[in-house]
PDB file of N, CA and C in Angstrom:
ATOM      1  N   UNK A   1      30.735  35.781 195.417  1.00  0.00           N
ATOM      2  CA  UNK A   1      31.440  34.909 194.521  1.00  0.00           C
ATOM      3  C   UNK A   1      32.363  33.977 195.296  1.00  0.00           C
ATOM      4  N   UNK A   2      32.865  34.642 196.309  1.00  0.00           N
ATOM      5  CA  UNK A   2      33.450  33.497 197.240  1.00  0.00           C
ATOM      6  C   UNK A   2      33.134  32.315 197.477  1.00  0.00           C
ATOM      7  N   UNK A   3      31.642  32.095 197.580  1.00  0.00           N
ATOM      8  CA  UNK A   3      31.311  31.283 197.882  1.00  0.00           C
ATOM      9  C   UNK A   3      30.823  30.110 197.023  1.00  0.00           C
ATOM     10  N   UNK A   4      31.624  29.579 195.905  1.00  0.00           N
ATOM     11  CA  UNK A   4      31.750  28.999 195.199  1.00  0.00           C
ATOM     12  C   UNK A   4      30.890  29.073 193.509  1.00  0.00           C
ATOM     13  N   UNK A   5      30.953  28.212 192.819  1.00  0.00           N
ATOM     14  CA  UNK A   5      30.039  28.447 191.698  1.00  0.00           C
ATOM     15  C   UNK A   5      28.556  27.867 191.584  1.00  0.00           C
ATOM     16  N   UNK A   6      27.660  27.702 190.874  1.00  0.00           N
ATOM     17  CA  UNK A   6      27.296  29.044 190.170  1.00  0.00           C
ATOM     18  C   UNK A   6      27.284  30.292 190.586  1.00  0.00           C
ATOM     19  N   UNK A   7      28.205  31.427 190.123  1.00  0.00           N
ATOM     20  CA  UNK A   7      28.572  32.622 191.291  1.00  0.00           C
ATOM     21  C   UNK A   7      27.480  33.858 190.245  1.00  0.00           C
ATOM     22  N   UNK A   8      26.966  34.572 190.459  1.00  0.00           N
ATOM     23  CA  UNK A   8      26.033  35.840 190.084  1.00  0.00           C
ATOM     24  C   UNK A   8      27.247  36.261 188.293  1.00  0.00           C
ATOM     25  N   UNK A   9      28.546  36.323 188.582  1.00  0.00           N
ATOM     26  CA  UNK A   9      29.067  36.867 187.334  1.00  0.00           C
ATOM     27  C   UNK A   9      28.832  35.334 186.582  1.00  0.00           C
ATOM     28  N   UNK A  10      28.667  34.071 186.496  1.00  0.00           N
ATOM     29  CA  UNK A  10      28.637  33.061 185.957  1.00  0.00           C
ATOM     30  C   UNK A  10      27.329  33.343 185.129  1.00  0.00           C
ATOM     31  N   UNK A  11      26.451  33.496 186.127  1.00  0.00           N
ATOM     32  CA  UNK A  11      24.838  33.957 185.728  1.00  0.00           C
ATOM     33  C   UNK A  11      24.599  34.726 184.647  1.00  0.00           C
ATOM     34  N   UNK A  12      25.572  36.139 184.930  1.00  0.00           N
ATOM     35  CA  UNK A  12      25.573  37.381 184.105  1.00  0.00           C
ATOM     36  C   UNK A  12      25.810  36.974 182.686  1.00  0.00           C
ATOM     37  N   UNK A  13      27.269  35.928 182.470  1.00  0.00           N
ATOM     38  CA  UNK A  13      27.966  35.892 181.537  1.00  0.00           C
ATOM     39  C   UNK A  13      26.234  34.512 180.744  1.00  0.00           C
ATOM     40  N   UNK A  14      25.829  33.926 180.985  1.00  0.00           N
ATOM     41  CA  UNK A  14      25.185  33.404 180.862  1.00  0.00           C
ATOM     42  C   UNK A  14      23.747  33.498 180.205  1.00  0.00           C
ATOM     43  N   UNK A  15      23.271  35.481 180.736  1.00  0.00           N
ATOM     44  CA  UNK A  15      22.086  36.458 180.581  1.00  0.00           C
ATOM     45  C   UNK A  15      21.235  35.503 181.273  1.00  0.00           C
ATOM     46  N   UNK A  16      21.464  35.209 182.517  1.00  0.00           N
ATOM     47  CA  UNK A  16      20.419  34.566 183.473  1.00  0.00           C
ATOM     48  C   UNK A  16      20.118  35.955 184.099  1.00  0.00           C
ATOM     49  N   UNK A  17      20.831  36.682 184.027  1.00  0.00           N
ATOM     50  CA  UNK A  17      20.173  37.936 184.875  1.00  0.00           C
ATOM     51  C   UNK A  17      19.940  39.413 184.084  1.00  0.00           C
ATOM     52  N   UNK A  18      19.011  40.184 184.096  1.00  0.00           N
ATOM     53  CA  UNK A  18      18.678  41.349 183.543  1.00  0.00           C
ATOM     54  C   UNK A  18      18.858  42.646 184.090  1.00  0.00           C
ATOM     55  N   UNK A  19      19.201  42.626 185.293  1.00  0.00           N
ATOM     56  CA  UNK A  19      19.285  43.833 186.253  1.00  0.00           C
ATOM     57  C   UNK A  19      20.261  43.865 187.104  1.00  0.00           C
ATOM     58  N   UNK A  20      21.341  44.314 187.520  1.00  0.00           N
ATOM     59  CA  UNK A  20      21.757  44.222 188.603  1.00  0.00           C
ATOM     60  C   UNK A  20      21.909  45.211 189.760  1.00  0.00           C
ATOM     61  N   UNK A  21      21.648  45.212 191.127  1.00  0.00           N
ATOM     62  CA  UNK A  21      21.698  46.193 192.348  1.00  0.00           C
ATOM     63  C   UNK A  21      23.340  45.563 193.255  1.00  0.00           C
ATOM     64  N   UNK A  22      24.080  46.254 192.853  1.00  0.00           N
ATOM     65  CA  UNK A  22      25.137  46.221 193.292  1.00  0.00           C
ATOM     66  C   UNK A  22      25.827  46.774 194.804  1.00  0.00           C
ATOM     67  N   UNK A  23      25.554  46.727 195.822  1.00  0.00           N
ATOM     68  CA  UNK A  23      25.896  47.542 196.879  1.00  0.00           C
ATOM     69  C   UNK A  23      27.213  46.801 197.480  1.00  0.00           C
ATOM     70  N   UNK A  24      28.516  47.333 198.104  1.00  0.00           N
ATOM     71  CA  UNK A  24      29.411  46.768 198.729  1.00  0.00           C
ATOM     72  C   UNK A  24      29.593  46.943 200.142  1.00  0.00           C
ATOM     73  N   UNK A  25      29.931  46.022 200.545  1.00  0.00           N
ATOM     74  CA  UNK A  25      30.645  46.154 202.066  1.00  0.00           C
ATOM     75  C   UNK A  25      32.261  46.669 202.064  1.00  0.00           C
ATOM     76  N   UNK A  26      32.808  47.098 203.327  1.00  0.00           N
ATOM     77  CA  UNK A  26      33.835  47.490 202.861  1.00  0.00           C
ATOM     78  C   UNK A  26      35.049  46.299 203.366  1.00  0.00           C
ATOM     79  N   UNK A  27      34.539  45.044 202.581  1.00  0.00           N
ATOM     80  CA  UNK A  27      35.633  43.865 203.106  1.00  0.00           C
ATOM     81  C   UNK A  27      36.263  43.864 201.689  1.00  0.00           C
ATOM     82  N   UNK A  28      37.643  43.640 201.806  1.00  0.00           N
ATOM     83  CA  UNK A  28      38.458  43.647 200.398  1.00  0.00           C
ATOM     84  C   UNK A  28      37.846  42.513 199.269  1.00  0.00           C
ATOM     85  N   UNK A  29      37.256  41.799 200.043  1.00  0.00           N
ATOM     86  CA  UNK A  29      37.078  40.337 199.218  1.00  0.00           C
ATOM     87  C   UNK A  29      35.920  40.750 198.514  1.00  0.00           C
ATOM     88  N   UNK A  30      34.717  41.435 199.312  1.00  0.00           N
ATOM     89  CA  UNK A  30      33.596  42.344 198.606  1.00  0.00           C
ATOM     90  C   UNK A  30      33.792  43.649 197.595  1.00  0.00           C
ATOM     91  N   UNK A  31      35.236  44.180 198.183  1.00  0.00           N
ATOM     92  CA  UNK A  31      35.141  44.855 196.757  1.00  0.00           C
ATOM     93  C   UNK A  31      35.896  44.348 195.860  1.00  0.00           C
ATOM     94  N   UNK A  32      36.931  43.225 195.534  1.00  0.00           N
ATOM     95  CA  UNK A  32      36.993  43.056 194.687  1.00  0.00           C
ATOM     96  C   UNK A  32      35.866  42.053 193.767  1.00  0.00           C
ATOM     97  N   UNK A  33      35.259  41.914 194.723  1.00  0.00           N
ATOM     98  CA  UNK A  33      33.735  40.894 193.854  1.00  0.00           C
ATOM     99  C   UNK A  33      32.733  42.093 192.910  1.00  0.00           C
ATOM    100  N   UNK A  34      33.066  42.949 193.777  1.00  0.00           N
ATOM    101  CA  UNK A  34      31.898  44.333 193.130  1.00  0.00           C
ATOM    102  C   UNK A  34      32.499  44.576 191.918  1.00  0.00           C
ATOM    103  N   UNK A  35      34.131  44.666 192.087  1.00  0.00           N
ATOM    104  CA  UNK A  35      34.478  45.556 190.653  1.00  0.00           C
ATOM    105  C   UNK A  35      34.006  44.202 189.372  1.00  0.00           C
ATOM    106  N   UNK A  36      34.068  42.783 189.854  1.00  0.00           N
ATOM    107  CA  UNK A  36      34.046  41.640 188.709  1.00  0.00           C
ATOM    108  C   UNK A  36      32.449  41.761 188.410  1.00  0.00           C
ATOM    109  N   UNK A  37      31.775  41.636 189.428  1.00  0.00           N
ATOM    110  CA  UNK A  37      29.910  41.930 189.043  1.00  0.00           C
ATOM    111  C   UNK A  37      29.743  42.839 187.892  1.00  0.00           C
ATOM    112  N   UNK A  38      30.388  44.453 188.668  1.00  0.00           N
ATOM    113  CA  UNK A  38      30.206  45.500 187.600  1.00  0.00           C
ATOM    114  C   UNK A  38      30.762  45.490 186.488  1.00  0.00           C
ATOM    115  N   UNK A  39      32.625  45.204 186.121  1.00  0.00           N
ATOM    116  CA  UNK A  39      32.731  44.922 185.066  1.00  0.00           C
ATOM    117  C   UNK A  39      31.837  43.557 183.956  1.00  0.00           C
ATOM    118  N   UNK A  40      31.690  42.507 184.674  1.00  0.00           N
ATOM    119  CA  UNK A  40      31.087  42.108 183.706  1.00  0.00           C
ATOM    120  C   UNK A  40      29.638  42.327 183.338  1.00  0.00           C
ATOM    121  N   UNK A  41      28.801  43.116 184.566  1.00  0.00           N
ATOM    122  CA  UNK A  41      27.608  43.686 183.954  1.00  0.00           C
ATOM    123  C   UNK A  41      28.016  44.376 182.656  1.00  0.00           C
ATOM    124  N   UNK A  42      28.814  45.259 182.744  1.00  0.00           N
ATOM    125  CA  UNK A  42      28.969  46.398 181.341  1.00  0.00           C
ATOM    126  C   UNK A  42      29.241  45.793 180.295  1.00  0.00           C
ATOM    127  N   UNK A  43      29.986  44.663 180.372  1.00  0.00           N
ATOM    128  CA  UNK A  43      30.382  43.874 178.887  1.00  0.00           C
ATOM    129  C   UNK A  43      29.405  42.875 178.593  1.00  0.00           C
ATOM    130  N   UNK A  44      28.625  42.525 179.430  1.00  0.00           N
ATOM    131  CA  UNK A  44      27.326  42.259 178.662  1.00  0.00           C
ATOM    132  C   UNK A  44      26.141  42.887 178.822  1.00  0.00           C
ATOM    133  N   UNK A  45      26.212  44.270 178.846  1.00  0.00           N
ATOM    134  CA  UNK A  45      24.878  45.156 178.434  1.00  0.00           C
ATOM    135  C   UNK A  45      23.958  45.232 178.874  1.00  0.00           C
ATOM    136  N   UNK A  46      24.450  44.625 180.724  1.00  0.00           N
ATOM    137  CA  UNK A  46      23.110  44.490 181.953  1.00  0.00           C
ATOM    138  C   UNK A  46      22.920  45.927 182.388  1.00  0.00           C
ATOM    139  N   UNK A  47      21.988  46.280 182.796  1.00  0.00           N
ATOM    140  CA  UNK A  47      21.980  47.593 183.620  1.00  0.00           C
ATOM    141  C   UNK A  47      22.152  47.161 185.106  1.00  0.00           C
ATOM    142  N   UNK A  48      22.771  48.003 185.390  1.00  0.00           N
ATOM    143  CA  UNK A  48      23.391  48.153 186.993  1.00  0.00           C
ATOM    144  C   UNK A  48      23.504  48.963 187.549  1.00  0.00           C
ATOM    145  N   UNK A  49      22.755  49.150 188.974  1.00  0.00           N
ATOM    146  CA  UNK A  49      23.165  49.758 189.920  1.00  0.00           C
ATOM    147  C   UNK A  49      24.177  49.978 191.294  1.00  0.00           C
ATOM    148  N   UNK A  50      24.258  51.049 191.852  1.00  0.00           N
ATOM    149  CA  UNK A  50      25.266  50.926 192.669  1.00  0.00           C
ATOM    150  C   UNK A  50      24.968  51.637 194.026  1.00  0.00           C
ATOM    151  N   UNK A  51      23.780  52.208 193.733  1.00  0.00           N
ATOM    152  CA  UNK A  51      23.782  52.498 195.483  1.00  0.00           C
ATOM    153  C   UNK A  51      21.983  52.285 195.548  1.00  0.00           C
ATOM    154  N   UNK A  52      21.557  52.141 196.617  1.00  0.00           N
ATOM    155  CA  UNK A  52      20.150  51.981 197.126  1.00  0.00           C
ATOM    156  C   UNK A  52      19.415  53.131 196.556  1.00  0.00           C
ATOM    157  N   UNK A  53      19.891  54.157 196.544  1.00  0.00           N
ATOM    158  CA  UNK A  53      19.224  55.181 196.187  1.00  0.00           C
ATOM    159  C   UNK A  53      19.254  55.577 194.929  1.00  0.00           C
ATOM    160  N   UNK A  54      20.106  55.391 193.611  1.00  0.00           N
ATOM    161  CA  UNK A  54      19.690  54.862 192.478  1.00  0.00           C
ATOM    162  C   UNK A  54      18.679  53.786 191.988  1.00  0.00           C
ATOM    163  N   UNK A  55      18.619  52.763 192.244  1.00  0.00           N
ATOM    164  CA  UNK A  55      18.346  51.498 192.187  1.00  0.00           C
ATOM    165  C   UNK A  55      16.948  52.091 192.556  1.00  0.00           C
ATOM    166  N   UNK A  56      16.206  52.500 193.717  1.00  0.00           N
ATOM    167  CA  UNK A  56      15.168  53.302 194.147  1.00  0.00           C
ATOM    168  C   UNK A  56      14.765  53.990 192.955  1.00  0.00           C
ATOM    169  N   UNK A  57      14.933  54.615 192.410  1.00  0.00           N
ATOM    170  CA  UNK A  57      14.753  56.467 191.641  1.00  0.00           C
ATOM    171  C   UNK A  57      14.211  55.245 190.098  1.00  0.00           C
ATOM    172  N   UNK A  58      15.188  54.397 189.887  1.00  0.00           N
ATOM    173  CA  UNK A  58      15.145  53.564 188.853  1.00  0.00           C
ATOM    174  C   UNK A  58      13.572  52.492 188.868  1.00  0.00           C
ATOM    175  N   UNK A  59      13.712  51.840 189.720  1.00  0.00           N
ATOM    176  CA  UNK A  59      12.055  51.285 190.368  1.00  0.00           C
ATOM    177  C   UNK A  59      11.367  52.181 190.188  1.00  0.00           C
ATOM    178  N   UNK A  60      10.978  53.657 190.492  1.00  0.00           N
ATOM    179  CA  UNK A  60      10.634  54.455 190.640  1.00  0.00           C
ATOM    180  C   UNK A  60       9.722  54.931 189.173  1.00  0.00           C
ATOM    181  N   UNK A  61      10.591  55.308 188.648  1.00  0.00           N
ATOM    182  CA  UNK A  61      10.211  55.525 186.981  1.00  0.00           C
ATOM    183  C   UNK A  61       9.922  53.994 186.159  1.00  0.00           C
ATOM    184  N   UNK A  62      10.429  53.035 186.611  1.00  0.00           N
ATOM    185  CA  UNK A  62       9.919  51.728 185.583  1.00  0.00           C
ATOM    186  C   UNK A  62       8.276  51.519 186.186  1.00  0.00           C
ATOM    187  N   UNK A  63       7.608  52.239 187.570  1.00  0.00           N
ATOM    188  CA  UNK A  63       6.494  52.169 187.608  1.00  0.00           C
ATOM    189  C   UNK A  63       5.352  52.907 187.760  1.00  0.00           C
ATOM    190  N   UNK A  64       6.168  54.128 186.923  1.00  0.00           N
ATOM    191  CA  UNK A  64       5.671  54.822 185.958  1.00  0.00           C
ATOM    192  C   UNK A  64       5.805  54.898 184.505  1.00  0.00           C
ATOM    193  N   UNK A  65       6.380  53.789 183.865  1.00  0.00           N
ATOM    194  CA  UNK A  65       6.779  54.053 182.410  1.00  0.00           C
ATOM    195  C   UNK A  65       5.396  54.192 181.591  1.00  0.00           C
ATOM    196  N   UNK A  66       3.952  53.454 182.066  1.00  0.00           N
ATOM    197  CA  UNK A  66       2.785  53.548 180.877  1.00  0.00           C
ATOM    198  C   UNK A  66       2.120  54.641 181.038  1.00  0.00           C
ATOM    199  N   UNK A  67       2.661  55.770 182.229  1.00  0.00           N
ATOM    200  CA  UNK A  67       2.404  57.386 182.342  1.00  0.00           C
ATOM    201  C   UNK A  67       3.403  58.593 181.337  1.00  0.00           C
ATOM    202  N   UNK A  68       4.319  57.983 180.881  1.00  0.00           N
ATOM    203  CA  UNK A  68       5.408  58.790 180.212  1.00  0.00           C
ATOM    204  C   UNK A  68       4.384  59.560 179.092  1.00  0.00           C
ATOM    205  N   UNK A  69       5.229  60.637 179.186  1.00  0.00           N
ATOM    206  CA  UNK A  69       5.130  61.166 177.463  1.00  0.00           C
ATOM    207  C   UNK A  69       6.229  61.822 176.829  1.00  0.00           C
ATOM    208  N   UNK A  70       6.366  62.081 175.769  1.00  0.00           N
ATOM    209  CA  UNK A  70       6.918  62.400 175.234  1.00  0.00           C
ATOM    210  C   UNK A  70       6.935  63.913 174.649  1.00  0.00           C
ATOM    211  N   UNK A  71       7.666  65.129 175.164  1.00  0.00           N
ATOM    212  CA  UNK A  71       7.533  66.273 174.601  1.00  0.00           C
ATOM    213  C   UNK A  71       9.085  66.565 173.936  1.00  0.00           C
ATOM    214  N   UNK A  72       8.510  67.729 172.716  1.00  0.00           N
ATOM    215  CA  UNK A  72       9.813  68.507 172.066  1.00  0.00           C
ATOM    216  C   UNK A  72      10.407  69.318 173.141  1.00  0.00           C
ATOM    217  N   UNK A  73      11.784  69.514 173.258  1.00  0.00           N
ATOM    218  CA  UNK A  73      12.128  70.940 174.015  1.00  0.00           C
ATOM    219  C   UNK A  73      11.976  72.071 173.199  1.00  0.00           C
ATOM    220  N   UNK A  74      11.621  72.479 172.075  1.00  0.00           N
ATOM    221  CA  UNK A  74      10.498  73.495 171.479  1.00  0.00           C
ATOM    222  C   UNK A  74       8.965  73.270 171.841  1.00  0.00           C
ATOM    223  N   UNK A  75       8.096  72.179 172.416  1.00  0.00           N
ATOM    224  CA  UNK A  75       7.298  72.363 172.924  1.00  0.00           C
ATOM    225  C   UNK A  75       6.975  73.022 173.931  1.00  0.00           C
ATOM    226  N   UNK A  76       8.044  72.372 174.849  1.00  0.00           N
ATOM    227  CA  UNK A  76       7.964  72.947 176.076  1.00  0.00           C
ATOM    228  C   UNK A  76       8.493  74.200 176.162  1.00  0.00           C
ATOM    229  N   UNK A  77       9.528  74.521 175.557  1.00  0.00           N
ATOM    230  CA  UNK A  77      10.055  75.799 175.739  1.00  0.00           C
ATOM    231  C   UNK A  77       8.922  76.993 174.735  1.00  0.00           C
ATOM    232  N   UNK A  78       8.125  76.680 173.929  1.00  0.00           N
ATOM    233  CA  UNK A  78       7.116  77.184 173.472  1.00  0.00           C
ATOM    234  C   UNK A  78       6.082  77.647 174.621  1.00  0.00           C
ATOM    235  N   UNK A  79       5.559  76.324 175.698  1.00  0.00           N
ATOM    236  CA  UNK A  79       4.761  76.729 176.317  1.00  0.00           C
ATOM    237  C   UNK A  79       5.169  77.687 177.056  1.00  0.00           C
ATOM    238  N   UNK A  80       6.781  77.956 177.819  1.00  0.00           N
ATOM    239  CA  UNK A  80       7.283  78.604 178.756  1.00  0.00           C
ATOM    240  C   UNK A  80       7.408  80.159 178.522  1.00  0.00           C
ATOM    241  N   UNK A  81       7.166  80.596 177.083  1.00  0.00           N
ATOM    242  CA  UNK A  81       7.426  82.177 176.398  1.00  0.00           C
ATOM    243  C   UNK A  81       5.957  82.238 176.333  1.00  0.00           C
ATOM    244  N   UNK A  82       5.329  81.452 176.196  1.00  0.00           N
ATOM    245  CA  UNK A  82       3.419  81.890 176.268  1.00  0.00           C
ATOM    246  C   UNK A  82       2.870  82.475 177.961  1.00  0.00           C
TER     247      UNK A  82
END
């Protein structure tokens, strides 16, 4: 964001963006940019991540979502007493 406008929270506030991967450096100027990214991800209802290895796990399952199913935990816990 330092680096002038159009800055990524401009974007956000805007819904130019749908996702965000958030990682910080530990320069003060970077984290206070992280906390403005993340807060305004949450107030407009972006999903966001915060470390590589979330963000991963998350990719992860969106390319598997047309494998999902759907079970009861009485299903399953049905199959587990059989």
């Amino acid at each position: 964001m330092q680096e002038g406008r159009p800055h990524v929270v401009d974007l956000l506030k805007n819904g130019e963006i749908a996702l965000v991967i958030n990682t910080v450096e530990d320069r003060r100027g970077a984290i206070v940019d992280s906390r403005s990214i993340r807060t305004t991800a949450l107030s407009q209802r972006v999903t966001f991540y915060t470390t590589l290895a979330g963000a991963r796990a998350a990719i992860e399952g969106m390319r598997h979502l047309r494998e999902l199913d759907v079970y009861s935990l009485q299903e399953l816990h049905g199959a587990l007493a059989a």
